[in-house]
Protein backbone atom coordinates (compact mmCIF):
# COMPACT_ATOMS: atom_id res chain seq x y z
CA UNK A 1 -133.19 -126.27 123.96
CA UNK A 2 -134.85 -124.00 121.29
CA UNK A 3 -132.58 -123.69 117.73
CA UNK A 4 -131.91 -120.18 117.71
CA UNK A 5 -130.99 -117.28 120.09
CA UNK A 6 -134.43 -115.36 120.08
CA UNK A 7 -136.16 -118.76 121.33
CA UNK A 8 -133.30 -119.14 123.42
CA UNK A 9 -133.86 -115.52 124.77
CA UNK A 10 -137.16 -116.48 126.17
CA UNK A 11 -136.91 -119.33 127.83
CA UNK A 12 -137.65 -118.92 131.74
CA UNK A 13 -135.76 -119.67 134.32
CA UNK A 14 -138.77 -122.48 135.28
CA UNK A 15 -138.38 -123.70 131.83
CA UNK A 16 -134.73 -124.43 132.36
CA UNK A 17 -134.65 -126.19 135.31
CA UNK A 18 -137.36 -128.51 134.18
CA UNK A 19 -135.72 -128.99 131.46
CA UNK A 20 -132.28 -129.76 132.98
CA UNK A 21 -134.03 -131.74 136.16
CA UNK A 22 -135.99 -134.04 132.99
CA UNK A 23 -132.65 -135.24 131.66
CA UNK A 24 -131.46 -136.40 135.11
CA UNK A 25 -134.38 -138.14 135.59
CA UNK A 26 -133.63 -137.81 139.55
CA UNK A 27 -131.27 -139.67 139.87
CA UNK A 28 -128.29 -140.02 142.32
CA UNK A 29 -124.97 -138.10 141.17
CA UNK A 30 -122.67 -139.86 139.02
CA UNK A 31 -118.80 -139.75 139.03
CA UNK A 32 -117.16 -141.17 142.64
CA UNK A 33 -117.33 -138.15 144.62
CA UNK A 34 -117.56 -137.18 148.41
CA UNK A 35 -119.54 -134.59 147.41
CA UNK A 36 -121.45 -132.74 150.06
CA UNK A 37 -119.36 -133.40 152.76
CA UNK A 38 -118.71 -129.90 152.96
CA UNK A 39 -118.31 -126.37 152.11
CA UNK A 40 -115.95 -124.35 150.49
CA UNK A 41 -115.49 -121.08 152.96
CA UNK A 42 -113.87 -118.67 150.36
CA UNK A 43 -115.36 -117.50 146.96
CA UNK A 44 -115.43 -120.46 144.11
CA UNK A 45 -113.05 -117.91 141.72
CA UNK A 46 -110.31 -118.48 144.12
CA UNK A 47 -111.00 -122.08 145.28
CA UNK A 48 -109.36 -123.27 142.26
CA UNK A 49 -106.87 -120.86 142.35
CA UNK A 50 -104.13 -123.58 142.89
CA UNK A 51 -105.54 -125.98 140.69
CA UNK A 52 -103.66 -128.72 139.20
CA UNK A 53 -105.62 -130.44 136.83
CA UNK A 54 -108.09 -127.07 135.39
CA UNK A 55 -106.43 -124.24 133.76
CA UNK A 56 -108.35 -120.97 133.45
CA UNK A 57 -109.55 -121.54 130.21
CA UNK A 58 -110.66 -124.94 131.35
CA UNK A 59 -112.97 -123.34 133.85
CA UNK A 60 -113.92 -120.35 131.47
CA UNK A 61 -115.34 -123.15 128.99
CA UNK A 62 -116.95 -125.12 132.17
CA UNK A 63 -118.48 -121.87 132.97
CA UNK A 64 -120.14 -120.90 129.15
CA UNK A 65 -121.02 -124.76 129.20
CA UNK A 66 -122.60 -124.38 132.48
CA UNK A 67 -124.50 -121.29 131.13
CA UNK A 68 -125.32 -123.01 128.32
CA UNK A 69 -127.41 -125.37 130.12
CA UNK A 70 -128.54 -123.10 132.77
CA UNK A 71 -129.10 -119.76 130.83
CA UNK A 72 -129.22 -116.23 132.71
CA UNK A 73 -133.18 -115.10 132.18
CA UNK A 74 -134.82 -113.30 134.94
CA UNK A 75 -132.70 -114.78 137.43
CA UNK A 76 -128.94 -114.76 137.02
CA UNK A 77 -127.54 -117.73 135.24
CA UNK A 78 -125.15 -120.16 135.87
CA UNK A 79 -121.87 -118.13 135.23
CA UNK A 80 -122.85 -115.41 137.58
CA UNK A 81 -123.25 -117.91 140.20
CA UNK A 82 -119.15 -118.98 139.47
CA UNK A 83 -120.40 -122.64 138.39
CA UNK A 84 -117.68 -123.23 136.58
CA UNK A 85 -115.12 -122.98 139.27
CA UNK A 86 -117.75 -124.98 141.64
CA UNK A 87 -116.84 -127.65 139.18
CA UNK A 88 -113.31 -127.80 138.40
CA UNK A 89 -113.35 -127.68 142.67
CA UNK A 90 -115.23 -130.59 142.94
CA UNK A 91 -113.56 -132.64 140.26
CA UNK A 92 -110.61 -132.35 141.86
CA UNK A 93 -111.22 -133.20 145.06
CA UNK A 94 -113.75 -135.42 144.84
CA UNK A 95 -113.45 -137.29 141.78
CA UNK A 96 -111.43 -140.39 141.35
CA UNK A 97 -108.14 -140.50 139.35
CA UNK A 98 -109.66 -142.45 136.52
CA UNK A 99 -112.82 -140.04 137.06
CA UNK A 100 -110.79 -136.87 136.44
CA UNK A 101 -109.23 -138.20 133.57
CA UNK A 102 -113.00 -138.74 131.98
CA UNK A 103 -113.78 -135.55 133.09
CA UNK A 104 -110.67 -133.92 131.22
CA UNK A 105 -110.94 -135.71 128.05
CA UNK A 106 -113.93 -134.76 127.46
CA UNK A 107 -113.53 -131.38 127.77
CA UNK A 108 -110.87 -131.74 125.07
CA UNK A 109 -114.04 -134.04 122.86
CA UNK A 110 -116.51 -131.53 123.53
CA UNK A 111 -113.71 -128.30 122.08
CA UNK A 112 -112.82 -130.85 119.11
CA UNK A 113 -116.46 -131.96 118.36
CA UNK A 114 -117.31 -127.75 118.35
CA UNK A 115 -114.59 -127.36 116.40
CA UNK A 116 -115.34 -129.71 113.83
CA UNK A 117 -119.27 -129.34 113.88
CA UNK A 118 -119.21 -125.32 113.62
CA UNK A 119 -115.41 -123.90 113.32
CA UNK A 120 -114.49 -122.39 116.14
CA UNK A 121 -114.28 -122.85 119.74
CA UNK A 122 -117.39 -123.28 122.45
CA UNK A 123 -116.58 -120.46 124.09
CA UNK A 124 -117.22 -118.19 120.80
CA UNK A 125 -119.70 -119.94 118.29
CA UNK A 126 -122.97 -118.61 118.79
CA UNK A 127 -126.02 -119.66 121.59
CA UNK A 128 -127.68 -121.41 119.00
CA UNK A 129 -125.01 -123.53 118.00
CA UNK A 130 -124.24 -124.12 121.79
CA UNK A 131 -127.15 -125.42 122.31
CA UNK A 132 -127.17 -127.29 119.56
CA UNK A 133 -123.93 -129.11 120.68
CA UNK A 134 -125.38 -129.81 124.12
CA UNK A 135 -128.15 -131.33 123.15
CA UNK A 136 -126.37 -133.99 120.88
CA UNK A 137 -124.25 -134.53 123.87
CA UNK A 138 -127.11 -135.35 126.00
CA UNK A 139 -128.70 -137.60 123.94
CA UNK A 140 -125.76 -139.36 123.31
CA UNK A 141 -124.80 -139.78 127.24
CA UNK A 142 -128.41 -140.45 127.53
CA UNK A 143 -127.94 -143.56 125.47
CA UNK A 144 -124.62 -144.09 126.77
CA UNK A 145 -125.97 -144.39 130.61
CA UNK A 146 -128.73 -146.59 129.52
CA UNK A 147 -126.58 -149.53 128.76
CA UNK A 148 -123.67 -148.55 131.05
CA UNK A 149 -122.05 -151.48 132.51
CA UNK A 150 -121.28 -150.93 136.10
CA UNK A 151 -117.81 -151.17 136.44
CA UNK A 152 -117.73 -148.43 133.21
CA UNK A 153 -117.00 -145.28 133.79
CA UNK A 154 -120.57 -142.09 133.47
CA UNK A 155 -120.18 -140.41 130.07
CA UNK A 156 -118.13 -136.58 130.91
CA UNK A 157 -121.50 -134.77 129.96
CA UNK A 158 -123.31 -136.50 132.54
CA UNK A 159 -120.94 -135.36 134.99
CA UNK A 160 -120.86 -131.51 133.90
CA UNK A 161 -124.75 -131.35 133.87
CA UNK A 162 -125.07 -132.94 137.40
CA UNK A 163 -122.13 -130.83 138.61
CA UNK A 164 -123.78 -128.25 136.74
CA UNK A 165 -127.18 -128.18 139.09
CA UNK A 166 -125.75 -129.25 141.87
CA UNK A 167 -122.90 -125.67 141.96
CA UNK A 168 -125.93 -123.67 140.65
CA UNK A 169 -128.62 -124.83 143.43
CA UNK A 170 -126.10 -125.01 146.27
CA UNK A 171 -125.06 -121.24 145.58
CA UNK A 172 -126.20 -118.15 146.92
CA UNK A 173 -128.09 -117.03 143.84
CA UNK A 174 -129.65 -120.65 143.39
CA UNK A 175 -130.61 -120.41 146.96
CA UNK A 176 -132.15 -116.80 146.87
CA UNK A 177 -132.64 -116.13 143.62
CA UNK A 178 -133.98 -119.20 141.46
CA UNK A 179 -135.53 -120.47 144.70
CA UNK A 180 -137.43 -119.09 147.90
CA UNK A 181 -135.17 -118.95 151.28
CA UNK A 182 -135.97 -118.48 155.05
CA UNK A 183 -133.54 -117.96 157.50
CA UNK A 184 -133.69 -120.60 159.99
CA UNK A 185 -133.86 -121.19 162.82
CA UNK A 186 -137.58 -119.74 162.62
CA UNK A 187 -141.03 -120.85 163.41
CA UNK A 188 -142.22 -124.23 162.55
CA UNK A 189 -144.85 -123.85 159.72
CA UNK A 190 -146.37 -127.38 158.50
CA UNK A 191 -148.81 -126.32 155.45
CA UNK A 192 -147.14 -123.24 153.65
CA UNK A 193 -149.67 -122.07 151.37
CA UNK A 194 -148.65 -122.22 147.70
CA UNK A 195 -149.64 -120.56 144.62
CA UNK A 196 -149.04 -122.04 140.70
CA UNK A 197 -146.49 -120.46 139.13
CA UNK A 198 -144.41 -119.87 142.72
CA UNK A 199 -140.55 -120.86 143.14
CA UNK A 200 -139.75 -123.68 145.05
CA UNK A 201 -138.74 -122.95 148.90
CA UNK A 202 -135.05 -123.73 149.20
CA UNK A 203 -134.23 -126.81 151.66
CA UNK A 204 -132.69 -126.31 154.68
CA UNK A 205 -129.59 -128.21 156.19
């Protein structure tokens, strides 16, 4: 991500999901979930209304973090699409005891490390240093995942990124918005024609 806010400014949406899809490297979720085994049928915000493990301002910082790495441009961001809940949801109940307890530590390692790297908390130091934090977290789960040992648990930033695309793309601006969507059931077209530049179509169930 670019150092300061008027870079950060103009960064397209295509720009961020490359960028966010080139640190996954495509591959499989990490963190023992039963994710997509179904759908929440009420709005994210009040999915984790009873939540046990996430309190509000947990999910208010997973939301700016999730924003963070998926910025609003000319598409809505990652906050509008209620990311943050979509997480704190998943994480708890998906996620494994000693999962959750990753997950929730570092939340409290990423506040500290802000803290101590700019003075104040994530959720009010600027974009820039945001950024700026997120990208030496990424490198350093990037390393981290590298040399994992299997039975060792995925660094906590590896989870919030992959949680991260997953609650933005399965939403209904991800769907709509950052990407093409047809109704279906429709007519069976094998060669769609395709320009450079063009969003991706949205797969269908």
């Amino acid at each position: 991500m670019d150092k300061d806010d008027r870079k950060i400014e103009q960064i397209t949406r295509r720009e961020a999901i490359f960028r966010v899809s080139t640190m996954l490297g495509g591959v499989a979720l990490v963190g023992q979930t039963a994710m997509l085994a179904g759908c929440v049928s009420q709005p994210r915000s009040e999915s984790v209304a009873a939540n046990h493990l996430f309190r509000q301002s947990d999910i208010e910082l997973l939301d700016e973090i999730a924003e963070t790495i998926l910025p609003e441009t000319s598409t809505p961001g990652a906050k509008a699409a209620e990311v943050g809940p979509f997480i704190a949801m998943m994480v708890t109940d998906t996620y494994y005891p000693d999962d959750q307890q990753v997950f929730l530590g570092g939340l409290k390692d990423l506040q500290k490390r802000c803290i101590v790297n700019f003075g104040a908390h994530f959720q009010v130091v600027t974009a820039a240093q945001r950024s700026q934090l997120v990208e030496m977290l990424d490198l350093e789960q990037w390393t981290y995942m590298k040399g994992r040992p299997d039975d060792a648990p995925a660094h906590y930033f590896r989870m919030i990124k992959e949680l991260t695309l997953l609650g933005y793309f399965t939403s209904e601006i991800g769907y709509t918005q950052a990407m093409r969507y047809m109704e279906t059931p429709g007519r069976y077209d094998p060669c769609v024609p395709y320009e450079e530049g063009e969003t991706q179509w949205a797969p269908h169930a």
